[in-house]
Protein backbone atom coordinates (compact mmCIF):
# COMPACT_ATOMS: atom_id res chain seq x y z
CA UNK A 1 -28.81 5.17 -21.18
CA UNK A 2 -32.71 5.66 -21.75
CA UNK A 3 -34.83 5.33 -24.38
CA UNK A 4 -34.85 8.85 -26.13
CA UNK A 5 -30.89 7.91 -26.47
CA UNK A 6 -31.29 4.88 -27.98
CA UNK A 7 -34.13 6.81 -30.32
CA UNK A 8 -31.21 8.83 -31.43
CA UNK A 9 -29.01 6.20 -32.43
CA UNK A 10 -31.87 4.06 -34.01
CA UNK A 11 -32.94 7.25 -36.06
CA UNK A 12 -36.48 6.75 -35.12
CA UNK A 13 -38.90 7.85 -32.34
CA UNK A 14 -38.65 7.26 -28.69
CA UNK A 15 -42.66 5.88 -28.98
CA UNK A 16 -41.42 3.15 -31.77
CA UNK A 17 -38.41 2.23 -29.59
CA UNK A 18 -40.96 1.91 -26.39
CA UNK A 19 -43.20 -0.48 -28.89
CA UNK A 20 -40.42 -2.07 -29.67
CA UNK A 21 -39.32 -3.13 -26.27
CA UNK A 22 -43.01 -4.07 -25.26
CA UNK A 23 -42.84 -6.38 -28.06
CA UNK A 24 -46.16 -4.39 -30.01
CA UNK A 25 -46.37 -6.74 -33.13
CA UNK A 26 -47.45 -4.02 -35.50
CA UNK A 27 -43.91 -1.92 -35.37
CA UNK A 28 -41.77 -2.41 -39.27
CA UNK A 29 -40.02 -5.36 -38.47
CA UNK A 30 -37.07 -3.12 -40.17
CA UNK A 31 -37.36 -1.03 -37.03
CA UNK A 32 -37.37 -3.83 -34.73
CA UNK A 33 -34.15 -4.44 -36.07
CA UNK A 34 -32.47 -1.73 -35.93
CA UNK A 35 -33.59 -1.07 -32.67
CA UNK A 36 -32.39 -3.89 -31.24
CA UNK A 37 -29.23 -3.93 -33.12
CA UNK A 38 -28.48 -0.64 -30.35
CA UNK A 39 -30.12 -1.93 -27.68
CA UNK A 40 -27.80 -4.90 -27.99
CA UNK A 41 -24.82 -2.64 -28.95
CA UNK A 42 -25.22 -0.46 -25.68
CA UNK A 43 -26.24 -3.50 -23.32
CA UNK A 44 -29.68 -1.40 -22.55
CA UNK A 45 -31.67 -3.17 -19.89
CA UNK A 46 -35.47 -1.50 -19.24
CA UNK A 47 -36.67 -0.90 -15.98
CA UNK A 48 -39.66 -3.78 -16.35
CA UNK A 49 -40.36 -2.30 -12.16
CA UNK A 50 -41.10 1.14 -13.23
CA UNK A 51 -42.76 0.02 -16.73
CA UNK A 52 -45.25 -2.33 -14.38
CA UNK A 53 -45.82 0.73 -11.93
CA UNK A 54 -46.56 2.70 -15.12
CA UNK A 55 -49.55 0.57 -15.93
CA UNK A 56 -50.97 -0.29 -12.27
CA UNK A 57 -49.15 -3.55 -12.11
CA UNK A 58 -46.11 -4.66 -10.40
CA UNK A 59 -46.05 -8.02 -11.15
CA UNK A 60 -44.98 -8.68 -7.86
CA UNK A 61 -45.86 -11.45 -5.12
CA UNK A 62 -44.54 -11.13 -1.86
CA UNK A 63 -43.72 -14.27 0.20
CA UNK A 64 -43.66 -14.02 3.92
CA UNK A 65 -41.28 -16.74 6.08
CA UNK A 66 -40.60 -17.46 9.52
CA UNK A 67 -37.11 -19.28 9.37
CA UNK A 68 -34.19 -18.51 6.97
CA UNK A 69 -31.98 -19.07 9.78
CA UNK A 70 -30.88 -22.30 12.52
CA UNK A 71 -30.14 -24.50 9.51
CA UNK A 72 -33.64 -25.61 8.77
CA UNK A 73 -33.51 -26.55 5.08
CA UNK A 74 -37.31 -26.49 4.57
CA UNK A 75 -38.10 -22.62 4.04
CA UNK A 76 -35.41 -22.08 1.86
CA UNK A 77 -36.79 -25.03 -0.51
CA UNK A 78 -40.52 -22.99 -0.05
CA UNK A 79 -38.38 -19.99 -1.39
CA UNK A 80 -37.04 -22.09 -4.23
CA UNK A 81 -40.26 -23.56 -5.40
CA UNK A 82 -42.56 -20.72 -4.66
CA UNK A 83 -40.16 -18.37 -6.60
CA UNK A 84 -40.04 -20.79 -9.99
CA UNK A 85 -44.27 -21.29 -9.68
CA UNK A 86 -44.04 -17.57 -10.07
CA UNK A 87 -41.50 -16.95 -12.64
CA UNK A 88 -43.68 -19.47 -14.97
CA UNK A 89 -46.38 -17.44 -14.54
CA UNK A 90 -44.50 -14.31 -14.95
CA UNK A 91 -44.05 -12.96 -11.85
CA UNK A 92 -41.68 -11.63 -9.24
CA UNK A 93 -41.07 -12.36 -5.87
CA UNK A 94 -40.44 -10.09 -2.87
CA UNK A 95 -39.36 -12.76 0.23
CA UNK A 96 -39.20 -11.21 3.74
CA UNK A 97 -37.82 -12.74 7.43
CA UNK A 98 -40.55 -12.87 10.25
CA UNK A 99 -38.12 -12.50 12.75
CA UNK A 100 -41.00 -13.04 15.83
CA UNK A 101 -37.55 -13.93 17.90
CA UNK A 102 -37.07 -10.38 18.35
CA UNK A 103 -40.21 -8.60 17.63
CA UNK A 104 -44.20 -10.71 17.97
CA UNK A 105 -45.47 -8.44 15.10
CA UNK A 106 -43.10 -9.06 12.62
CA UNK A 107 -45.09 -10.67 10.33
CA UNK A 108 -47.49 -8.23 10.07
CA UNK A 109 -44.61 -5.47 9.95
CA UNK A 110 -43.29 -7.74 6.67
CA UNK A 111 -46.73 -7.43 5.04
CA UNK A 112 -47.65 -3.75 5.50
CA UNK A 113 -43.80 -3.52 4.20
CA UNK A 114 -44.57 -5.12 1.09
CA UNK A 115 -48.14 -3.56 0.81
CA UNK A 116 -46.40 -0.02 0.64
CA UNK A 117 -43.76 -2.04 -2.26
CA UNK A 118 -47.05 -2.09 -4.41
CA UNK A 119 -47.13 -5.99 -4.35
CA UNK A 120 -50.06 -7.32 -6.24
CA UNK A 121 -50.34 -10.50 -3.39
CA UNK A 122 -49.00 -11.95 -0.28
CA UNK A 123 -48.53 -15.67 0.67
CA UNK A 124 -47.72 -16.38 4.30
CA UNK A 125 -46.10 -19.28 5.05
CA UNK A 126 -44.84 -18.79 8.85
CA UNK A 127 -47.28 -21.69 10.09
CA UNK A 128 -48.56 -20.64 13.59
CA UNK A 129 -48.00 -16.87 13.44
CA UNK A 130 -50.78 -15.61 11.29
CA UNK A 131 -52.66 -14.82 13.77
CA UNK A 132 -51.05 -11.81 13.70
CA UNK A 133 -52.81 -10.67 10.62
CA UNK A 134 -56.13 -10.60 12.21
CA UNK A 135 -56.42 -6.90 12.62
CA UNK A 136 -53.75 -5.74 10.24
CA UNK A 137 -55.35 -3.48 7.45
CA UNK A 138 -53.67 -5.13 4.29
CA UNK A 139 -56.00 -4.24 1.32
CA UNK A 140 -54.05 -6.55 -1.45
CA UNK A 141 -54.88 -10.47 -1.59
CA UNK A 142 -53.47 -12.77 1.15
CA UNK A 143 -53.12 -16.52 1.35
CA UNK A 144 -51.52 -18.25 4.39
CA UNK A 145 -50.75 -22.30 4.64
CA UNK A 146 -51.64 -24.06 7.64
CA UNK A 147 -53.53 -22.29 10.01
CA UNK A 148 -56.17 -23.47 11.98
CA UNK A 149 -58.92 -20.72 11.77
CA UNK A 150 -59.61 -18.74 8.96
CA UNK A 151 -59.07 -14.97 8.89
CA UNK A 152 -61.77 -12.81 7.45
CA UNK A 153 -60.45 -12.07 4.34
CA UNK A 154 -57.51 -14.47 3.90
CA UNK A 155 -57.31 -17.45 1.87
CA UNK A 156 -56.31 -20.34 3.62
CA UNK A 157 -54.79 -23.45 2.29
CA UNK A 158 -54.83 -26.61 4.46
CA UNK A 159 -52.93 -28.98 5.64
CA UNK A 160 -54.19 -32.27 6.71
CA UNK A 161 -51.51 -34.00 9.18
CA UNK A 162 -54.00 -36.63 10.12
CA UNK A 163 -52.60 -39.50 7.09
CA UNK A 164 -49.56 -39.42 7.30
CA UNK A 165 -49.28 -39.20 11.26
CA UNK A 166 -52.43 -42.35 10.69
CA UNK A 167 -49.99 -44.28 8.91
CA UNK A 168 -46.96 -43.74 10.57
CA UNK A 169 -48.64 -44.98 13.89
CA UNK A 170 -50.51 -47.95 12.65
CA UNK A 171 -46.79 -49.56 11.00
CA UNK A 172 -45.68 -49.09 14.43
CA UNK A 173 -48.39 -50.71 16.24
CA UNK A 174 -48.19 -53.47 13.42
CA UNK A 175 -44.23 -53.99 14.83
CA UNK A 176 -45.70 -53.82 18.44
CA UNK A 177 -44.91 -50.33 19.99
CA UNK A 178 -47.56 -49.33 22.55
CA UNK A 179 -45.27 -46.80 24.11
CA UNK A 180 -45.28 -44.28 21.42
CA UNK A 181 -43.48 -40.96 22.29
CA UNK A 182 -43.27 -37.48 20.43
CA UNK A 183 -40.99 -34.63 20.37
CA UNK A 184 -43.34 -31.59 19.71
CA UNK A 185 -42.40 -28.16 19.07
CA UNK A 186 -43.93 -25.34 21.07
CA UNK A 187 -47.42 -25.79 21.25
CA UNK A 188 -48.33 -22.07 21.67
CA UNK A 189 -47.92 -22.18 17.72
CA UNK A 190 -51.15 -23.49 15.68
CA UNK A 191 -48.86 -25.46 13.50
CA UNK A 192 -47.69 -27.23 16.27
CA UNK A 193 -51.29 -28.10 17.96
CA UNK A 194 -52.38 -29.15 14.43
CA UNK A 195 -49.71 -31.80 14.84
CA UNK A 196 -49.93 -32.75 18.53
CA UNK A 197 -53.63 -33.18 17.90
CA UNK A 198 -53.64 -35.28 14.41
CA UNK A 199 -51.04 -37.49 16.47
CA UNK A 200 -53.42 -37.95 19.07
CA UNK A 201 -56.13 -38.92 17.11
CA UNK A 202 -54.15 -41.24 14.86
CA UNK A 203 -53.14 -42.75 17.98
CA UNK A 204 -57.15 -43.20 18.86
CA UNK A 205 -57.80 -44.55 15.52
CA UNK A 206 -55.14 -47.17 15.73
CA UNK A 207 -56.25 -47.75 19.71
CA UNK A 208 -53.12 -46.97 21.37
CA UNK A 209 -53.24 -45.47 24.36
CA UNK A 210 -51.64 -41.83 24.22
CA UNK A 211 -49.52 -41.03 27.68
CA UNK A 212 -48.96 -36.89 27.96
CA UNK A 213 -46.05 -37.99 29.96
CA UNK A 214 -43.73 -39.52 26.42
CA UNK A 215 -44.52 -35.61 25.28
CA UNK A 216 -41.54 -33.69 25.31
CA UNK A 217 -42.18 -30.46 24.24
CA UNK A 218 -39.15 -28.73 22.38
CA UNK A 219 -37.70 -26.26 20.22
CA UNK A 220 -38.05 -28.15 16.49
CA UNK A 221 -34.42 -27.58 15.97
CA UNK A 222 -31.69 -29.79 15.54
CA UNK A 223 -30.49 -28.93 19.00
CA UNK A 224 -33.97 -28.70 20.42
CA UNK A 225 -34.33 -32.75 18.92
CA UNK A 226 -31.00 -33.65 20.65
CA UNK A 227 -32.52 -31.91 24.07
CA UNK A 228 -35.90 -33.96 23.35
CA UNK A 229 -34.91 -36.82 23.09
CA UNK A 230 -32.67 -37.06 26.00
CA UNK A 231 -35.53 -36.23 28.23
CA UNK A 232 -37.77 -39.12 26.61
CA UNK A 233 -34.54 -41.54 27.31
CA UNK A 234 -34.38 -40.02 31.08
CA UNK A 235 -37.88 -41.15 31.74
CA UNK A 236 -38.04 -44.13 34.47
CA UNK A 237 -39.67 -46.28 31.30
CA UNK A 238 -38.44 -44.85 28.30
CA UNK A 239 -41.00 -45.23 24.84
CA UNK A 240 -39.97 -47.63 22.33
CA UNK A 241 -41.13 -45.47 18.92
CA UNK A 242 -40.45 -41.61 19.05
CA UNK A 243 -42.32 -39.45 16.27
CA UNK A 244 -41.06 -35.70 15.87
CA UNK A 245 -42.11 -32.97 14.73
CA UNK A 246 -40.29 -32.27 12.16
CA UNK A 247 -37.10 -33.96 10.38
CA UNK A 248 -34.65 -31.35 11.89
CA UNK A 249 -35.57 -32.39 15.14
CA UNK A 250 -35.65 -36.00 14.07
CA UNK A 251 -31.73 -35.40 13.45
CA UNK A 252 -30.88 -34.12 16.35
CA UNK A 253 -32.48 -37.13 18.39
CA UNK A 254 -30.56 -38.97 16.28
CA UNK A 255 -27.41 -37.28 17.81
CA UNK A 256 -28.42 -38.01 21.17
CA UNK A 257 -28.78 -41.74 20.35
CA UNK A 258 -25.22 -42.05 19.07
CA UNK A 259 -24.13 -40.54 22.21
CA UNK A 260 -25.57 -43.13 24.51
CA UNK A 261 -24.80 -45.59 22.09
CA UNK A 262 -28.53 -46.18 20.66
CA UNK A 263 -29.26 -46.98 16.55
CA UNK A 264 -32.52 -45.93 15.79
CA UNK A 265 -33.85 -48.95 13.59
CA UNK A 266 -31.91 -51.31 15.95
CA UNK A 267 -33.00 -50.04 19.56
CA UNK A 268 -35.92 -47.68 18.80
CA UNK A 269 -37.57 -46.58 16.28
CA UNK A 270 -37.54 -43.09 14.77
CA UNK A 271 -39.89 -41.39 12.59
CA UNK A 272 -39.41 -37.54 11.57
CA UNK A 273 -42.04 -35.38 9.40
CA UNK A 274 -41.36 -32.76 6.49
CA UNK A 275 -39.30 -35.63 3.90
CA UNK A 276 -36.14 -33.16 3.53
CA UNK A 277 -33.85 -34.81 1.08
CA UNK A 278 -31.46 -34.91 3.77
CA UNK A 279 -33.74 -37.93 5.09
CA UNK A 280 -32.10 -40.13 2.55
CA UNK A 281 -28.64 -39.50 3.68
CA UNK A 282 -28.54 -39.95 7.67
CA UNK A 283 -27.39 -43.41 9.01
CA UNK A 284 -30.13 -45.06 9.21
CA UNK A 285 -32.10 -43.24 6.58
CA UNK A 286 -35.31 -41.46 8.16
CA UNK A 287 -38.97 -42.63 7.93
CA UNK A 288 -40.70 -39.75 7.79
CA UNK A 289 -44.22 -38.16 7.19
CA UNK A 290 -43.69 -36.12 4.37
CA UNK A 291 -44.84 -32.41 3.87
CA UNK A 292 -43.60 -31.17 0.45
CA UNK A 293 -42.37 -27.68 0.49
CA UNK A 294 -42.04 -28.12 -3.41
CA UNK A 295 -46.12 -29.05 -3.05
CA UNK A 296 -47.15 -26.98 -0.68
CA UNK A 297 -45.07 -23.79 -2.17
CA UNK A 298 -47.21 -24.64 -5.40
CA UNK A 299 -50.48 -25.00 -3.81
CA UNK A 300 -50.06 -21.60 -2.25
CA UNK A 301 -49.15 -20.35 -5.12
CA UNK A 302 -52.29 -20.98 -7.42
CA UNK A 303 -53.73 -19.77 -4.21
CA UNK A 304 -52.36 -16.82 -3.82
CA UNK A 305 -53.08 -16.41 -8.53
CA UNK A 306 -56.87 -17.24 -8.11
CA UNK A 307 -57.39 -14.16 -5.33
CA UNK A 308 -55.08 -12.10 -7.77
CA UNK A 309 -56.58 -12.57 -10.48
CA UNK A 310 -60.38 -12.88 -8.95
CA UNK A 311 -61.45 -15.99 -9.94
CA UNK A 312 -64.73 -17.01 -9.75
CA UNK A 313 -64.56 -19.91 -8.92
CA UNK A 314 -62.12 -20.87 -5.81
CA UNK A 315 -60.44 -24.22 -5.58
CA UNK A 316 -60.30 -25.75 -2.19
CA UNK A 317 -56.59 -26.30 -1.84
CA UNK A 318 -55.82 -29.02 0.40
CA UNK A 319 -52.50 -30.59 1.47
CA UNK A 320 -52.06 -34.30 2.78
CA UNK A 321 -49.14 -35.84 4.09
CA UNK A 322 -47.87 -39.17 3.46
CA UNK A 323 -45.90 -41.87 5.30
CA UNK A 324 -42.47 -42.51 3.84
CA UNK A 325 -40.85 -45.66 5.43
CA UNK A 326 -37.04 -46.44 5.18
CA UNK A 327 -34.88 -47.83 7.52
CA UNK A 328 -35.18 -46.04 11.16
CA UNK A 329 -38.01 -48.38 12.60
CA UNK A 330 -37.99 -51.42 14.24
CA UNK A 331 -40.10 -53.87 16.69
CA UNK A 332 -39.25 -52.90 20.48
CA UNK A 333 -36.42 -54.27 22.04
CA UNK A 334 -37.29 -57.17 24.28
């Protein structure tokens, strides 16, 4: 079914059924009528892609990810949020995989990919992997989150780790931990430096000493948390307080506790970082520093809109964490 068909059944001409379906206000509302009256009969449905093509404009953001797999909740929530700032705004959105596990380039593979889909934009949100853009000849708009250099070129939007890790530390040291470890993901990512370094410096600020030898340095996976934390609780003097970096992790330490017979919030305490709603459900409930993919996803976003639509005036998009305390710290253990 195309237009010039439902012309024929509407008894007017394919051009007023075209207006009609753009929504021009000046068409007979008689015509509007009875063209929709077939459209509706037939079930028509227009191709809005090749209509957007037509006109230079696909209406079309792509978002770039580095985990939809391992069970990580938090990129499928960037998805969710990043996907509804768009449709508000009227947009579409093309999501690719980085899958660096099997290929380094990926991400830059996904963007000339959706550069040759005719997207109008690009947000990367693979924290520690754009890099990889650096000599990649994209010609649309590009915004990444998190990085700590900026690329010629590419918006950045940043994330400050430094409160939240600032408070986490300081309610710690105001229960009396001094021996404050962290499980860190792999530090050849930026992501993960960002956070080994804001946790170092909150540690500074609060004056606690920081010992390189309570850094275990893991996959951030729940199995990668579990493996962690078992080498933290194999050290000759284990820490009192572990921090990780992120909540997935945090849950798989948790594992490992149970298995020795530990409660974090009884016999250490246990902070994670992202605020996942499943924080609220694990026994005890997680303190964590929250990093809100529903903010973040939003800030990137009207990122990502401001290059599109070249505005003049750029907003310095910024995100801080916070400190979210429940019930999985406690004073040290005598």
């Amino acid at each position: 079914m195309n237009i010039r068909e439902i012309a024929r059944r509407a008894r007017v001409s394919h051009s007023t059924v075209s207006r009609v379906i753009n929504q021009v206000q000046t068409v007979d509302p008689r015509l509007v009528r009875r063209v929709q009256a077939v459209i509706d009969q037939v079930g028509y449905r227009p191709n809005f892609q090749a209509r957007a093509l037509a006109r230079g404009r696909s209406h079309t953001f792509g978002l770039i990810v580095s985990e939809l797999s391992g069970g990580n909740p938090f990129f499928s929530e960037v998805i969710l949020y990043f996907e509804r700032a768009a449709v508000e705004q009227g947009y579409e959105v093309l999501v690719s995989f980085a899958d660096i596990e099997t290929r380094p380039d990926h991400v830059a593979v996904c963007a000339a990919r959706m550069q040759e889909r005719q997207v109008e934009g690009i947000a990367v949100m693979t924290f520690g992997m754009e890099e990889q853009l650096a000599d990649c000849q994209i010609q649309v708009p590009m915004v990444y989150a998190g990085a700590d250099h900026d690329l010629p070129g590419v918006r950045n939007v940043r994330i400050n780790y430094l409160p939240g890790f600032r408070d986490a530390i300081k309610h710690l040291v105001e229960f009396g931990h001094q021996r404050i470890g962290y499980l860190s993901g792999k530090l050849s990512w930026s992501s993960m430096r960002m956070r080994y370094e804001s946790l170092r410096r909150a540690m500074k600020i609060a004056g606690v000493h920081f010992d390189k030898n309570l850094v275990a340095e893991c996959d951030h996976t729940w199995d990668g948390g579990a493996q962690g934390m078992s080498v933290l609780l194999n050290l000759p003097k284990p820490p009192t307080a572990v921090l990780c970096c992120n909540d997935v992790a945090a849950v798989g330490a948790l594992k490992t506790l149970a298995g020795r017979g530990l409660h974090a919030g009884k016999d250490i305490a246990l902070i994670g970082l992202d605020d996942l709603p499943l924080c609220r459900f694990t026994q005890p409930a997680l303190t964590t520093i929250q990093f809100s993919p529903h903010e973040l996803a939003g800030l990137v976003f009207s990122a990502l809109l401001e290059q599109v639509q070249g505005t003049a005036q750029k907003t310095n998009y910024e995100y801080k964490t916070r400190f979210i305390l429940r019930e999985s710290t406690c004073a040290p253990r005598a």
